[in-house]
PDB file of N, CA and C in Angstrom:
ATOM      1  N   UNK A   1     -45.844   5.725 -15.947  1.00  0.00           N
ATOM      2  CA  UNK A   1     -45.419   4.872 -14.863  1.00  0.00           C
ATOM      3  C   UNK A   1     -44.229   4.006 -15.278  1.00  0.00           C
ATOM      4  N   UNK A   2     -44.313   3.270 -16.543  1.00  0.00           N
ATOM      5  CA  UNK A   2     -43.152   2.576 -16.732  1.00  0.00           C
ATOM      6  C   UNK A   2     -42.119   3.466 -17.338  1.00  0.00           C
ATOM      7  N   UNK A   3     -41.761   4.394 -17.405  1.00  0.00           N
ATOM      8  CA  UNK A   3     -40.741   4.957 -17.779  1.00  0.00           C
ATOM      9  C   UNK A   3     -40.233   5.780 -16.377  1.00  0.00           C
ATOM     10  N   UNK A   4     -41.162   5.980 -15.601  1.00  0.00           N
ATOM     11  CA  UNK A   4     -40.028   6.284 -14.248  1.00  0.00           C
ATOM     12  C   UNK A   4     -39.752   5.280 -13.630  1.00  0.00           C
ATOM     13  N   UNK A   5     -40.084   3.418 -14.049  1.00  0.00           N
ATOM     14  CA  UNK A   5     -39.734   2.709 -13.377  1.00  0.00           C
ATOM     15  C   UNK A   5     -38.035   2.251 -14.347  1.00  0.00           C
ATOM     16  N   UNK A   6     -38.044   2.518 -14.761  1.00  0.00           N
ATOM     17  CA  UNK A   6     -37.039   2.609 -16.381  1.00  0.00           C
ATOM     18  C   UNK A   6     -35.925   3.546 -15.620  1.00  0.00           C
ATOM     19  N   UNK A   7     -36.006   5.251 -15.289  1.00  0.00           N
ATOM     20  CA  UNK A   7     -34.929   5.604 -14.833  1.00  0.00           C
ATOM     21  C   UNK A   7     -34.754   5.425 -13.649  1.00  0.00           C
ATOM     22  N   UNK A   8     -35.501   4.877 -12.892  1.00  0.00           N
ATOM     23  CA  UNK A   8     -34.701   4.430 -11.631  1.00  0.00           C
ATOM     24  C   UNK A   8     -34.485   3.086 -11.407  1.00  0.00           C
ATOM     25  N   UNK A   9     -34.222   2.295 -12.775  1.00  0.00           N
ATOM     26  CA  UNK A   9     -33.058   1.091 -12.283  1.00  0.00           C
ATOM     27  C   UNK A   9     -32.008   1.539 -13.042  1.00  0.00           C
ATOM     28  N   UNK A  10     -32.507   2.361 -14.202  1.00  0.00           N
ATOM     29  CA  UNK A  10     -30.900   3.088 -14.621  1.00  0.00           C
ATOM     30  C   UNK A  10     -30.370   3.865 -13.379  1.00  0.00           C
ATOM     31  N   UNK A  11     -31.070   4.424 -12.646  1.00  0.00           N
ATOM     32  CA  UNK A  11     -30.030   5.625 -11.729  1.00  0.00           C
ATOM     33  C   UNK A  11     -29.590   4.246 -10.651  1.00  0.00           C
ATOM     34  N   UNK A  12     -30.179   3.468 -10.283  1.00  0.00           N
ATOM     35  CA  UNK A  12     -29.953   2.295  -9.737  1.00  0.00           C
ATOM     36  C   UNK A  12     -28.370   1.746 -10.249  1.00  0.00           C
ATOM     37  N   UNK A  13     -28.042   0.996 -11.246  1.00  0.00           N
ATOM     38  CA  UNK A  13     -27.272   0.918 -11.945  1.00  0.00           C
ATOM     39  C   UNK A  13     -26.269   1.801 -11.995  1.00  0.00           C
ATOM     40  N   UNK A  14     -26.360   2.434 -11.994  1.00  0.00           N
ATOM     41  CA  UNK A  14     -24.974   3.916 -12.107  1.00  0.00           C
ATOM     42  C   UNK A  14     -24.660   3.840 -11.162  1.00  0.00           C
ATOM     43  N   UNK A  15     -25.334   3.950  -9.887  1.00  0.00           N
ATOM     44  CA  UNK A  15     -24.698   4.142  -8.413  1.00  0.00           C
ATOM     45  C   UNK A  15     -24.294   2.807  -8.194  1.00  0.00           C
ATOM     46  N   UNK A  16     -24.435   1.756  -8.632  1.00  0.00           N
ATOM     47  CA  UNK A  16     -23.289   0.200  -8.433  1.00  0.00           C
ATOM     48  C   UNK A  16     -22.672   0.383  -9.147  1.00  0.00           C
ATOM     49  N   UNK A  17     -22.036   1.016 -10.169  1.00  0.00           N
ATOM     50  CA  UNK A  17     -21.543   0.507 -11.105  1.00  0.00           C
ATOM     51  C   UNK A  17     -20.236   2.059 -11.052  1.00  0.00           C
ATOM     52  N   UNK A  18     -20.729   2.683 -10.483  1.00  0.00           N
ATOM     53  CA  UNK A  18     -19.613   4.193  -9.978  1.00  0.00           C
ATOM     54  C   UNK A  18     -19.140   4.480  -8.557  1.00  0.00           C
ATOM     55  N   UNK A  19     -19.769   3.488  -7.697  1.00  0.00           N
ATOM     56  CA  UNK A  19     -19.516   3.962  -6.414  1.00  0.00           C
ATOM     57  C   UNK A  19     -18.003   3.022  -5.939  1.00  0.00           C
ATOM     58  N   UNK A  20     -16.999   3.535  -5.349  1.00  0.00           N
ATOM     59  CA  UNK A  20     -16.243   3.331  -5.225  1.00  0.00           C
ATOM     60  C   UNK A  20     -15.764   2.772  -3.946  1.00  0.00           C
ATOM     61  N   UNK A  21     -14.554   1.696  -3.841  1.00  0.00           N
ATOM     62  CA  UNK A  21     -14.148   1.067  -2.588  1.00  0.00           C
ATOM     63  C   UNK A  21     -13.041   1.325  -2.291  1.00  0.00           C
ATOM     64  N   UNK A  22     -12.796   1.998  -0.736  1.00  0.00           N
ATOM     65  CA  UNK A  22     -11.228   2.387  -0.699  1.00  0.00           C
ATOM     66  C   UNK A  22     -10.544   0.965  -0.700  1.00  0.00           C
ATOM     67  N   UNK A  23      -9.612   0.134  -0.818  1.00  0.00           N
ATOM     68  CA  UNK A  23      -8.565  -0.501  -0.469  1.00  0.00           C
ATOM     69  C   UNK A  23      -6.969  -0.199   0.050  1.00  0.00           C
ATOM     70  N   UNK A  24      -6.784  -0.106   1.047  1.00  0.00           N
ATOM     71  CA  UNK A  24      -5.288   0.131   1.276  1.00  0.00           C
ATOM     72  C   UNK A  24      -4.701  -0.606   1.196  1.00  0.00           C
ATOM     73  N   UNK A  25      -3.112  -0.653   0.546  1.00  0.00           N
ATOM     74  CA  UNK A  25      -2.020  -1.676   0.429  1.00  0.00           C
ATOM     75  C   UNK A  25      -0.809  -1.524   0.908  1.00  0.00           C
ATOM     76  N   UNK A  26      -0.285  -2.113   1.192  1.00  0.00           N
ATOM     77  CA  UNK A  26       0.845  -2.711   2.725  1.00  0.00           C
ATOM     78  C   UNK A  26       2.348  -2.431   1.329  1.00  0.00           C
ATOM     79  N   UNK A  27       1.925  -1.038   0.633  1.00  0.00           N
ATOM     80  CA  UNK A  27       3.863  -0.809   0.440  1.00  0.00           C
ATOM     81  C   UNK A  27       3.980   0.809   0.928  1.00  0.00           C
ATOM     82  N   UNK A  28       3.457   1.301   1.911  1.00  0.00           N
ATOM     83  CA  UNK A  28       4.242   2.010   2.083  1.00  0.00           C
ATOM     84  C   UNK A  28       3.039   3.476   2.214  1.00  0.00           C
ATOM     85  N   UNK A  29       1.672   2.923   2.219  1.00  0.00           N
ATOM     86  CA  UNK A  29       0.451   4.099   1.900  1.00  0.00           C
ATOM     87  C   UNK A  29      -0.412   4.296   0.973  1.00  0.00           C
ATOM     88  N   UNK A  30       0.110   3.348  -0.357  1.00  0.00           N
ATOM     89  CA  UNK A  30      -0.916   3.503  -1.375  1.00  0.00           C
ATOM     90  C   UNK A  30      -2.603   3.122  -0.979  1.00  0.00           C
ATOM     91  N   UNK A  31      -3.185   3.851  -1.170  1.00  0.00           N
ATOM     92  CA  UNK A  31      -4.641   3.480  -1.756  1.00  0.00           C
ATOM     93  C   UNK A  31      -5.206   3.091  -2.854  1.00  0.00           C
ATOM     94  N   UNK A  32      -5.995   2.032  -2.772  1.00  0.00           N
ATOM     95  CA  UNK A  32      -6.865   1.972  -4.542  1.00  0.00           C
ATOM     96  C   UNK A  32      -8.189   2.433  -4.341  1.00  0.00           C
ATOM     97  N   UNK A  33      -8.487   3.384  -5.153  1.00  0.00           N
ATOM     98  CA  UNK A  33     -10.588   3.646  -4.877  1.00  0.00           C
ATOM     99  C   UNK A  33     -10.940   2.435  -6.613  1.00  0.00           C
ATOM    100  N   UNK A  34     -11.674   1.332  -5.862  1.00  0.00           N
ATOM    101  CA  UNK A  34     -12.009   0.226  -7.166  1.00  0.00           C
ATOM    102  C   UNK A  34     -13.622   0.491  -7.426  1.00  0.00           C
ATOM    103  N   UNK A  35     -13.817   0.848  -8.532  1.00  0.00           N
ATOM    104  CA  UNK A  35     -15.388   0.428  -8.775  1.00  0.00           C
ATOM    105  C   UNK A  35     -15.468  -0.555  -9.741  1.00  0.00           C
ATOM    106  N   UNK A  36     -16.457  -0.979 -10.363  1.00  0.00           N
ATOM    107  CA  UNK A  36     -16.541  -1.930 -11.316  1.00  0.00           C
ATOM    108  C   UNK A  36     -16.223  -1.175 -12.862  1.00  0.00           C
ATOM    109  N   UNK A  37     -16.367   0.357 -13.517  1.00  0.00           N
ATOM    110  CA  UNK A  37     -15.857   0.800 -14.237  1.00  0.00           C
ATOM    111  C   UNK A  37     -14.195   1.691 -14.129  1.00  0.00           C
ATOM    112  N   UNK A  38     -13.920   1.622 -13.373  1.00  0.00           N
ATOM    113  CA  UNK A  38     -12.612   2.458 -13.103  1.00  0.00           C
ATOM    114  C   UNK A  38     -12.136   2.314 -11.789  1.00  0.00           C
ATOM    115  N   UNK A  39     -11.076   2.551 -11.915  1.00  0.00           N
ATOM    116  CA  UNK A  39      -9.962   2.982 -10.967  1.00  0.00           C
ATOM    117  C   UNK A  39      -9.166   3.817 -10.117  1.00  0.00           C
ATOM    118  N   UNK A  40      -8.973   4.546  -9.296  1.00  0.00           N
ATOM    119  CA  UNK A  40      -8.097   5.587  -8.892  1.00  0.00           C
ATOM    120  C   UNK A  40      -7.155   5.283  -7.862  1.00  0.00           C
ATOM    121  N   UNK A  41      -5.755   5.177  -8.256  1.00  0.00           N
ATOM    122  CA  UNK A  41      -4.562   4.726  -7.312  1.00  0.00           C
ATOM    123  C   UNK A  41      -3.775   5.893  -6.661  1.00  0.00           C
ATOM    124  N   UNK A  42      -4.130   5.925  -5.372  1.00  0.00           N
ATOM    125  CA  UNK A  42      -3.308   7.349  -5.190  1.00  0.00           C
ATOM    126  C   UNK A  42      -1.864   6.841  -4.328  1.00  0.00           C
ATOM    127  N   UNK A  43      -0.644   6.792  -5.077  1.00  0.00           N
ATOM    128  CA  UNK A  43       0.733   5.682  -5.081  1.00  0.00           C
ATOM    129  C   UNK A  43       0.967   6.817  -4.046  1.00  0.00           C
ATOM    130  N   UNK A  44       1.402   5.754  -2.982  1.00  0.00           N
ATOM    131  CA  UNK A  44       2.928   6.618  -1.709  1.00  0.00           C
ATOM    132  C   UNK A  44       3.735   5.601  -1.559  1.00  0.00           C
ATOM    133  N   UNK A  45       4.434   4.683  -2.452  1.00  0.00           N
ATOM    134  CA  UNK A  45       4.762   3.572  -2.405  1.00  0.00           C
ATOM    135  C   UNK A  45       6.756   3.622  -1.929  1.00  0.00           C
ATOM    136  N   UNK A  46       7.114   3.113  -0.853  1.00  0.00           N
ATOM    137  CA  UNK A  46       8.110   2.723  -0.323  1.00  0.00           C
ATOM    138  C   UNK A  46       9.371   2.299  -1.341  1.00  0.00           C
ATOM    139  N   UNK A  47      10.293   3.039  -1.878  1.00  0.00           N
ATOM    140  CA  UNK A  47      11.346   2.535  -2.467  1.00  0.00           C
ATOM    141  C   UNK A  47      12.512   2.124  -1.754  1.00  0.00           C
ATOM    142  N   UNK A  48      12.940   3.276  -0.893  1.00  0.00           N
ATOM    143  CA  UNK A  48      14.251   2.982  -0.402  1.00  0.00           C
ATOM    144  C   UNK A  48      14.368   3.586   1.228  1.00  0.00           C
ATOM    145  N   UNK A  49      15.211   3.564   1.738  1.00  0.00           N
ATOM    146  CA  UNK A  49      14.790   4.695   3.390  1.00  0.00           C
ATOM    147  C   UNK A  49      14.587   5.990   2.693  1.00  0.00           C
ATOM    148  N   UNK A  50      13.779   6.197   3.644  1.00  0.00           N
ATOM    149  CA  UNK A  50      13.492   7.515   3.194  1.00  0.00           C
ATOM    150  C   UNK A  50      13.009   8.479   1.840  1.00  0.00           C
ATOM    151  N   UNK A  51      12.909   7.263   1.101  1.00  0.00           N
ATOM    152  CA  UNK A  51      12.414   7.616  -0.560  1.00  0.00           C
ATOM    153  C   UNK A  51      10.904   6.860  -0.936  1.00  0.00           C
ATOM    154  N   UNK A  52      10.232   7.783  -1.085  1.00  0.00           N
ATOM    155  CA  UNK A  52       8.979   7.224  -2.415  1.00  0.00           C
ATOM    156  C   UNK A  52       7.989   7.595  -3.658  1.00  0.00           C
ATOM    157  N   UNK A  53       7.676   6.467  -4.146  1.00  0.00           N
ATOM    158  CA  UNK A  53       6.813   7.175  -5.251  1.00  0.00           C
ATOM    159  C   UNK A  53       5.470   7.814  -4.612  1.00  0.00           C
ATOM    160  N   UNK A  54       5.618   9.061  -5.159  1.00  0.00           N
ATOM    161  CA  UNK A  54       4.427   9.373  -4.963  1.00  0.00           C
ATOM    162  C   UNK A  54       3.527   9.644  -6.405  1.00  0.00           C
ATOM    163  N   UNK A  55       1.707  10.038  -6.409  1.00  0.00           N
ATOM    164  CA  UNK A  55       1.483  10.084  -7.475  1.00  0.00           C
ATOM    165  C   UNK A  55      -0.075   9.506  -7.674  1.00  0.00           C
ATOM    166  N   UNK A  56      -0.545   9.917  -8.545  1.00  0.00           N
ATOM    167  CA  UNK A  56      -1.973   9.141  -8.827  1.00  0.00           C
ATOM    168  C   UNK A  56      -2.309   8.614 -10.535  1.00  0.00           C
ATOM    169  N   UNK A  57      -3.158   7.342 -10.139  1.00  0.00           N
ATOM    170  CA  UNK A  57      -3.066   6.312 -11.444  1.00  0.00           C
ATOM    171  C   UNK A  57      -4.497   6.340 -11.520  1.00  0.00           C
ATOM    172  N   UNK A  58      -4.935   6.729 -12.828  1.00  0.00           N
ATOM    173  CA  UNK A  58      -6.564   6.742 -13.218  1.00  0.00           C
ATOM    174  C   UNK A  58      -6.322   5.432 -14.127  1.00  0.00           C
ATOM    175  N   UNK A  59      -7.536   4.930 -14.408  1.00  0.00           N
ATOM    176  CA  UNK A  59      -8.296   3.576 -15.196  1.00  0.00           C
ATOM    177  C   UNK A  59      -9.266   3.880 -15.463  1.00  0.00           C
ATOM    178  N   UNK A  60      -9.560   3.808 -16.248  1.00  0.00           N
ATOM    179  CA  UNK A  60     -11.316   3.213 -16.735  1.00  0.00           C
ATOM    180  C   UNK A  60     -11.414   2.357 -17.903  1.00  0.00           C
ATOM    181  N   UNK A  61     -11.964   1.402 -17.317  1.00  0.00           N
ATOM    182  CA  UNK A  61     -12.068   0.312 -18.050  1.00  0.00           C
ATOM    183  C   UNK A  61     -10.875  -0.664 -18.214  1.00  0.00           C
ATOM    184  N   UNK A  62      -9.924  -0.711 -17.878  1.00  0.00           N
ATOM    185  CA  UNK A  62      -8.644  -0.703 -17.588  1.00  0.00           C
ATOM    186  C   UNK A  62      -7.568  -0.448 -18.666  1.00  0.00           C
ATOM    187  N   UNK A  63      -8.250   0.419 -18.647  1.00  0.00           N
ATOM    188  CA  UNK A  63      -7.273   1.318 -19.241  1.00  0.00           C
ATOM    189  C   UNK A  63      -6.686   2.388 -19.225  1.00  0.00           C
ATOM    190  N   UNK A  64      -5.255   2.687 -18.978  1.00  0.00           N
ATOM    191  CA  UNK A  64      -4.486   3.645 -18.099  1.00  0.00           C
ATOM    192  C   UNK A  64      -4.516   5.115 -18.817  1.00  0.00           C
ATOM    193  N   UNK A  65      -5.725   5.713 -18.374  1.00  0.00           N
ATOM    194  CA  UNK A  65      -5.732   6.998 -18.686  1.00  0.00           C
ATOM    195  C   UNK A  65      -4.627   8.597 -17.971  1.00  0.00           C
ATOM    196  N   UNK A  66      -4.018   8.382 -16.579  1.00  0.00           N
ATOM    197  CA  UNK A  66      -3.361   9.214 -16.552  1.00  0.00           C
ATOM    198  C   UNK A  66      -2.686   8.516 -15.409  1.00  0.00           C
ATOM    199  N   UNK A  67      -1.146   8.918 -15.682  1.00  0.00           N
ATOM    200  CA  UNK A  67      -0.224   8.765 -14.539  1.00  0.00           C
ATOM    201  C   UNK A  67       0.898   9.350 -14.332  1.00  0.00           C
ATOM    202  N   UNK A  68       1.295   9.773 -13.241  1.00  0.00           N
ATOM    203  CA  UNK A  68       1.946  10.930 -13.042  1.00  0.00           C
ATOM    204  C   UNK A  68       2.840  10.788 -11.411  1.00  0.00           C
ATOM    205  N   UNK A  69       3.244   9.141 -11.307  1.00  0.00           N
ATOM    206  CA  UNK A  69       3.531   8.494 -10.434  1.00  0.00           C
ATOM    207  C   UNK A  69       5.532   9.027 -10.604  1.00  0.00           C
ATOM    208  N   UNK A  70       5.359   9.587  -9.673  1.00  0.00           N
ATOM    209  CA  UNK A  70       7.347   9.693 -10.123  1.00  0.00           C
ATOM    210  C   UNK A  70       8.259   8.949  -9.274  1.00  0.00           C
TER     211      UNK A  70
END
């Protein structure tokens, strides 16, 4: 009994701690998906008429594991 009460505040825990929040931001289309361990930025960000970055920015932990934003 106490050890299935054991993995389900761990599986509890994982799903707060991985589930993700879209945020949209006002340059141009970017999205952020934020959880409390990581990050995913998917950039459409507004440079010039008619020009932008596009591209996606991983985190975890904050720390910039891949980007490929041009």
């Amino acid at each position: 009994m106490k050890k299935k009460v054991i993995i389900s505040i761990c599986i509890v825990i994982a799903i707060v701690l991985l589930t993700p929040i879209p945020m949209p931001l006002n340059d141009g289309g970017t999205v952020e998906y934020t959880a409390l361990l990581y990050k995913v930025s998917d950039v459409h960000r507004a440079i010039a008429d008619m020009e932008y970055n596009d591209g996606i920015i991983v985190e975890i932990l904050g720390f910039e594991i891949f980007n490929n934003v041009k």
